[in-house]
Protein backbone atom coordinates (compact mmCIF):
# COMPACT_ATOMS: atom_id res chain seq x y z
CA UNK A 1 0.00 0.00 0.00
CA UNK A 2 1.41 3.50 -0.69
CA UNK A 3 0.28 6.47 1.13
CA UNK A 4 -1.71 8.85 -0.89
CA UNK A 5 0.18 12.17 -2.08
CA UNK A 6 -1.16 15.25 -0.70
CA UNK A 7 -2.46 17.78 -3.34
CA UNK A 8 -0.83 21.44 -2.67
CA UNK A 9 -2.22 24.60 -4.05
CA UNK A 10 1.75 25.71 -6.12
CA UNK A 11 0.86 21.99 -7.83
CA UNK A 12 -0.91 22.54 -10.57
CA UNK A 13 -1.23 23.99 -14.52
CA UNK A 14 -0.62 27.19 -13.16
CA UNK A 15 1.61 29.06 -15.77
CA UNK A 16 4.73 30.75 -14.49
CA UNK A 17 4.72 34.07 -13.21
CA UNK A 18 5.56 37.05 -16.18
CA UNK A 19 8.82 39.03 -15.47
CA UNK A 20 9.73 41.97 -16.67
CA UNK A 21 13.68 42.07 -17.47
CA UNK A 22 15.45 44.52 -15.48
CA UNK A 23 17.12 48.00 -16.46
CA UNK A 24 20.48 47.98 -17.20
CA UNK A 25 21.72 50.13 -14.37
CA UNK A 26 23.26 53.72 -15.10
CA UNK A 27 27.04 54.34 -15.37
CA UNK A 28 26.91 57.07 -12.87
CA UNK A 29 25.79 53.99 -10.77
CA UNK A 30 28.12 51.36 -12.26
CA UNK A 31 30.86 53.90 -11.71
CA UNK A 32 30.28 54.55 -7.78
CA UNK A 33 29.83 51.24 -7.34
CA UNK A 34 33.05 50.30 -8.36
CA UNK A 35 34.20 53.20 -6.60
CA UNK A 36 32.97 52.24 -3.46
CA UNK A 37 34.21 48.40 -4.08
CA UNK A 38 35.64 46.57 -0.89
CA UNK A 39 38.38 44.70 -3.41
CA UNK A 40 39.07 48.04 -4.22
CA UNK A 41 39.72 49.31 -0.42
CA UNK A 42 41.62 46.45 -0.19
CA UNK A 43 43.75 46.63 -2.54
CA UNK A 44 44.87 50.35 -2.23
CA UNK A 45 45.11 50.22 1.63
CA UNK A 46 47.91 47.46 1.25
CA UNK A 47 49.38 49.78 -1.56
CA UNK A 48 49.67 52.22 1.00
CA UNK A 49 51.38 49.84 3.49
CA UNK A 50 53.82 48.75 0.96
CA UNK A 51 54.59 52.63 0.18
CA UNK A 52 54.98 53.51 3.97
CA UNK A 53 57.17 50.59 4.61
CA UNK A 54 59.56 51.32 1.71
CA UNK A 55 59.20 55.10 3.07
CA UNK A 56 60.50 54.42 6.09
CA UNK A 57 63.39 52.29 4.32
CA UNK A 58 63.65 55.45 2.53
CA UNK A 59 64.74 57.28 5.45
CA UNK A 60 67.43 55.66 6.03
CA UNK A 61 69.06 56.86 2.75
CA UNK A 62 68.39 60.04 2.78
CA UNK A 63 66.92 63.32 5.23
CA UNK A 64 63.07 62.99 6.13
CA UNK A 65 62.61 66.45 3.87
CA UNK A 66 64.28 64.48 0.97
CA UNK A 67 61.89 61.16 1.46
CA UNK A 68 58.99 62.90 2.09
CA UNK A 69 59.17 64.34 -1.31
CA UNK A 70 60.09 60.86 -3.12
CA UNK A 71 58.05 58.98 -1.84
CA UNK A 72 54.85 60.61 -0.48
CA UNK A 73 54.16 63.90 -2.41
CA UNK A 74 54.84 62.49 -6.00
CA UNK A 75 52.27 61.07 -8.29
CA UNK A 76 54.56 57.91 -9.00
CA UNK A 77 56.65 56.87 -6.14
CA UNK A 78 60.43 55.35 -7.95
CA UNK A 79 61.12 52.83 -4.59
CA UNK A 80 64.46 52.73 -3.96
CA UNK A 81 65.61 49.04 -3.32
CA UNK A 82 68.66 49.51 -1.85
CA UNK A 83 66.48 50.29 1.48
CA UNK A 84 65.32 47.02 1.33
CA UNK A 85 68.85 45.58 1.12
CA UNK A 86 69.78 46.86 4.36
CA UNK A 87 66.89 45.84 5.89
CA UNK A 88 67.68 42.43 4.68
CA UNK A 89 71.33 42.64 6.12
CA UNK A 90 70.25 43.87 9.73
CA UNK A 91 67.22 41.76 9.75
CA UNK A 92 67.63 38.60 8.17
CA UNK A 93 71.51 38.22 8.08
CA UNK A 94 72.70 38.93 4.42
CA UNK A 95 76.01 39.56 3.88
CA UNK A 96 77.48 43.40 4.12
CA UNK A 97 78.08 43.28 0.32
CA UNK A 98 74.50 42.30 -0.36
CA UNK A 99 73.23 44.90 -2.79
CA UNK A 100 70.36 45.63 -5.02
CA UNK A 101 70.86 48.24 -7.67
CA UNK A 102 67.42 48.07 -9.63
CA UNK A 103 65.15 50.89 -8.82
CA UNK A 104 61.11 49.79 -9.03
């Protein structure tokens, strides 16, 4: 014997409920909403970490006036690397001749 199935009123030949598509949402919109992105935060806030950390490196190779300028009141920051080369050598024990020339 099988137990009988119970008849519910969203069973049926109901058709499907008409939708309308949706407007394609303005630019102005699309534009603050990428704007206002949390990738976006993300993303430049550890930008800005990297920049104050090889700032501070920076200061070590030159006078705050002088690194100030590089680093934090130009439009493209030119990171010295040979900062990060003597933070290697006090910090991680490289050798004193440990040097990198490139410039990123």
């Amino acid at each position: 014997m099988s137990a009988p199935t119970a008849q519910h009123d969203y069973v049926g030949d109901r058709p499907a409920p008409k939708t309308t598509p949706r407007a394609r949402p303005s630019l102005i919109y699309q534009a603050v909403r990428t704007l206002a992105s949390l990738k976006l935060t993300v993303v430049l806030f550890s930008l800005a970490m990297v920049l104050v950390f090889f700032g501070t490196l920076g200061m070590t190779q030159d006078s705050i006036e002088g690194t100030v300028h590089r680093y934090f009141r130009s439009w493209i920051a030119m990171i010295d690397l040979q900062g990060l080369a003597e933070f290697c050598k006090v910090f991680l024990g490289f050798g004193p001749d440990f040097q990198l020339p490139v410039k990123l």
